[in-house]
C-alpha atoms as a PDB file:
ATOM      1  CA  UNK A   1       4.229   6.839 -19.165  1.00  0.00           C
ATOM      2  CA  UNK A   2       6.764   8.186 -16.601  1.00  0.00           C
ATOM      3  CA  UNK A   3       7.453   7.843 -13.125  1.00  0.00           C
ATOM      4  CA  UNK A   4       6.087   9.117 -10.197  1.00  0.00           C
ATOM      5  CA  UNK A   5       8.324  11.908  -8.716  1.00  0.00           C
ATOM      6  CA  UNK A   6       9.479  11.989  -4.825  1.00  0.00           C
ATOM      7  CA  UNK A   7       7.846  15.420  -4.825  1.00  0.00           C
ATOM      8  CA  UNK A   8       4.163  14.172  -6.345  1.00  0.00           C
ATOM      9  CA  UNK A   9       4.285  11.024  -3.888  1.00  0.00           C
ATOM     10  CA  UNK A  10       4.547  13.631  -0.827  1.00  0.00           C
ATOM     11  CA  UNK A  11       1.804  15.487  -2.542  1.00  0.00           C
ATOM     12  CA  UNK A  12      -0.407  13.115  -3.127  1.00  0.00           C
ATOM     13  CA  UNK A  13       0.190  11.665   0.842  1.00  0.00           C
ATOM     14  CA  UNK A  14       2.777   8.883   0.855  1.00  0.00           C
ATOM     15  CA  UNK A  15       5.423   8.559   2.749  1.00  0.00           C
ATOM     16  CA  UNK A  16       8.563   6.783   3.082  1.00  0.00           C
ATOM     17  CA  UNK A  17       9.331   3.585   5.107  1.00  0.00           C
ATOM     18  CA  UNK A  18      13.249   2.984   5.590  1.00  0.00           C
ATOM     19  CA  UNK A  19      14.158  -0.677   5.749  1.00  0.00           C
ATOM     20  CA  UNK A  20      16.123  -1.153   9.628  1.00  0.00           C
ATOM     21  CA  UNK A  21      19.268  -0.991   7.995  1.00  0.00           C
ATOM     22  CA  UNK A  22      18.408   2.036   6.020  1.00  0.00           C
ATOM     23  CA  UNK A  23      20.092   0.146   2.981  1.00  0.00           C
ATOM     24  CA  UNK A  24      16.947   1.060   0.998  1.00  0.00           C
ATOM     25  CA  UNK A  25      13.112   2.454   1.339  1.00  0.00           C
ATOM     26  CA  UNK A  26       9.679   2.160  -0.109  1.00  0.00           C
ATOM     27  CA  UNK A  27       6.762   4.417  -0.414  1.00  0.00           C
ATOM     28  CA  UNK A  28       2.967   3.713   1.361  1.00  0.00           C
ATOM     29  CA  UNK A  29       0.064   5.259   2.637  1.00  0.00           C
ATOM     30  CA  UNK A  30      -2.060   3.767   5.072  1.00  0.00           C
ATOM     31  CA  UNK A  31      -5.522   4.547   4.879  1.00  0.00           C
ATOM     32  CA  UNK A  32      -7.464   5.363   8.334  1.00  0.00           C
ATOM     33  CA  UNK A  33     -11.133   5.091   9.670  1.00  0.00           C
ATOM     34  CA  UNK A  34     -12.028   1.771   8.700  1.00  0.00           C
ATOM     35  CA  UNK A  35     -12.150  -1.777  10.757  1.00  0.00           C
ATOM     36  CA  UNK A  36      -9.538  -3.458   8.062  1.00  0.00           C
ATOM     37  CA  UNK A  37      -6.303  -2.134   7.667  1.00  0.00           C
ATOM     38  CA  UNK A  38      -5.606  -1.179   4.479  1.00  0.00           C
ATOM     39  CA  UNK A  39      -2.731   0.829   2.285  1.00  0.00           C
ATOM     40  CA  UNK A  40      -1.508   1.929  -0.796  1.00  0.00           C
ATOM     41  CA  UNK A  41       2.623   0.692  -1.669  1.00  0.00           C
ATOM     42  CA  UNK A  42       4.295   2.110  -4.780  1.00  0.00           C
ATOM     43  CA  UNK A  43       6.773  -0.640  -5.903  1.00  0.00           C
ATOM     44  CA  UNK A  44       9.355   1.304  -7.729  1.00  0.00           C
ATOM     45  CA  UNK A  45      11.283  -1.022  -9.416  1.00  0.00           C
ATOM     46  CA  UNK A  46       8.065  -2.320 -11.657  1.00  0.00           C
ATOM     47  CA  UNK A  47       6.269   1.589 -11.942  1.00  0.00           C
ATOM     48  CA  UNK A  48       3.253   0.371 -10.109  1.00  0.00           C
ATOM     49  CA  UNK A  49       0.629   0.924  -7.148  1.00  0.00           C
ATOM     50  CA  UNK A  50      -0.388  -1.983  -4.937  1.00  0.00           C
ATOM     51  CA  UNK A  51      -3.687  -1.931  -2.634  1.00  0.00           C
ATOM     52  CA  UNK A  52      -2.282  -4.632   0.193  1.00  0.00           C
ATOM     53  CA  UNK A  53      -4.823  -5.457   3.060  1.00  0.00           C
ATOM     54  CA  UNK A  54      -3.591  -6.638   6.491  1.00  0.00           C
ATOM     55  CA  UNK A  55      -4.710 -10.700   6.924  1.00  0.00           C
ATOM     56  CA  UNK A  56      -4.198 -13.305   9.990  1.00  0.00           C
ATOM     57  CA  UNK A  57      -1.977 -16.047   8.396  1.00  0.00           C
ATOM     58  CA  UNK A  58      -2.168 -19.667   9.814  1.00  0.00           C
ATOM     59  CA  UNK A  59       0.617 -21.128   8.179  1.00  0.00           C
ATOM     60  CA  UNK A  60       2.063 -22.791  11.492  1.00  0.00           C
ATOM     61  CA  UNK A  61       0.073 -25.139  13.528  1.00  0.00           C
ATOM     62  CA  UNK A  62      -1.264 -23.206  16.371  1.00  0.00           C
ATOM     63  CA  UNK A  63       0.054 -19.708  15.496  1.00  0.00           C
ATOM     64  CA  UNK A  64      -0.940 -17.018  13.475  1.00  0.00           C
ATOM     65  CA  UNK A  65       0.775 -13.971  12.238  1.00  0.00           C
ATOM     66  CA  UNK A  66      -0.695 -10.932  11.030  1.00  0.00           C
ATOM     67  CA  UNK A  67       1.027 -10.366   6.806  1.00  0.00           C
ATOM     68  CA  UNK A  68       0.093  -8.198   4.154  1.00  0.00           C
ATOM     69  CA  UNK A  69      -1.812  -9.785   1.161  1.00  0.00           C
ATOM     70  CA  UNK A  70      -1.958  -8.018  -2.007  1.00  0.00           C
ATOM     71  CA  UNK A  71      -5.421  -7.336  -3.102  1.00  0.00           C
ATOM     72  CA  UNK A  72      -5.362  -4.670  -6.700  1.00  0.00           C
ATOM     73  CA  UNK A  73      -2.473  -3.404  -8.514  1.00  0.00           C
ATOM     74  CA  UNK A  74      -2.104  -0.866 -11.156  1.00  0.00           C
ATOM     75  CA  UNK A  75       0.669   1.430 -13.224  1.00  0.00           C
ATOM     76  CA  UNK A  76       1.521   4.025 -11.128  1.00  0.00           C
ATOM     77  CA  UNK A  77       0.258   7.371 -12.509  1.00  0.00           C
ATOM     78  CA  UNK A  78      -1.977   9.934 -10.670  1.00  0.00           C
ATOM     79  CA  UNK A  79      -5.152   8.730 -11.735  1.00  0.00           C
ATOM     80  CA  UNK A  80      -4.837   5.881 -10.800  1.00  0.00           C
ATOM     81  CA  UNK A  81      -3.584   6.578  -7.240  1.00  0.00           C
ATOM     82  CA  UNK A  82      -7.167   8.243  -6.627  1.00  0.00           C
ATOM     83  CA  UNK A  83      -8.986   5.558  -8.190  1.00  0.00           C
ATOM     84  CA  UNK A  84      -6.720   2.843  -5.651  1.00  0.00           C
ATOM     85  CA  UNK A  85      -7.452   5.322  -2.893  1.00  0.00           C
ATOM     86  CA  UNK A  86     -11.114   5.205  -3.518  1.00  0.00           C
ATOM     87  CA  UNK A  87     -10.973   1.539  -3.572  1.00  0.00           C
ATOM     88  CA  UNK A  88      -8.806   1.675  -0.747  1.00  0.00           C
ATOM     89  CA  UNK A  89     -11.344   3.666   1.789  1.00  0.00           C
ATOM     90  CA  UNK A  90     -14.429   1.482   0.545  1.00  0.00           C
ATOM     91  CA  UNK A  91     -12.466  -1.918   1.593  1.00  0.00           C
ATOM     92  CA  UNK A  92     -11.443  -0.519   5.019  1.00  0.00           C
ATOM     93  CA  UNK A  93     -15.226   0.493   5.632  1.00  0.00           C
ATOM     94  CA  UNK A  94     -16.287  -2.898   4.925  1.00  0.00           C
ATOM     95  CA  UNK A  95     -17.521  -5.118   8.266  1.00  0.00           C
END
């Protein structure tokens, strides 16, 4: 199984996220429309696709933080993306 290209991420609607530094960068999508934010992360150094889902975290008395949680991951390959994606829109949806 190969990798995804940099041209068939653009294509199939990620985009890339510099770190502040610009030392390095990721890939995502964020996925629109729905009450929960969701989005799709391709984590290059292990070939796969992460669905992550925005969550409050209480882990200091009194305080909470918004984090992103890791909900679904797969290899990265086209098919997959659109099954992710799918998942993805369905999650966000959800009240």
């Amino acid at each position: 199984m190969k990798k995804l290209s940099d041209t068939s991420l653009k294509e199939l609607g990620l985009k890339k996220k510099w770190l502040d530094d610009l030392s390095g960068f990721w890939w995502e999508m964020s996925i629109t429309g729905g009450e929960v934010p969701v989005n799709i992360l391709f984590a290059q150094d292990t070939n796969d696709l992460v669905v992550r889902i925005k969550i409050l975290d209480d882990y200091k008395p009194y305080k909470r933080e918004k984090c992103w949680s890791f909900l679904l991951k797969k290899k990265a390959t086209v098919d997959n993306f659109y099954k992710l994606r799918k998942y993805g829109v369905r999650i966000s949806l959800e009240k």
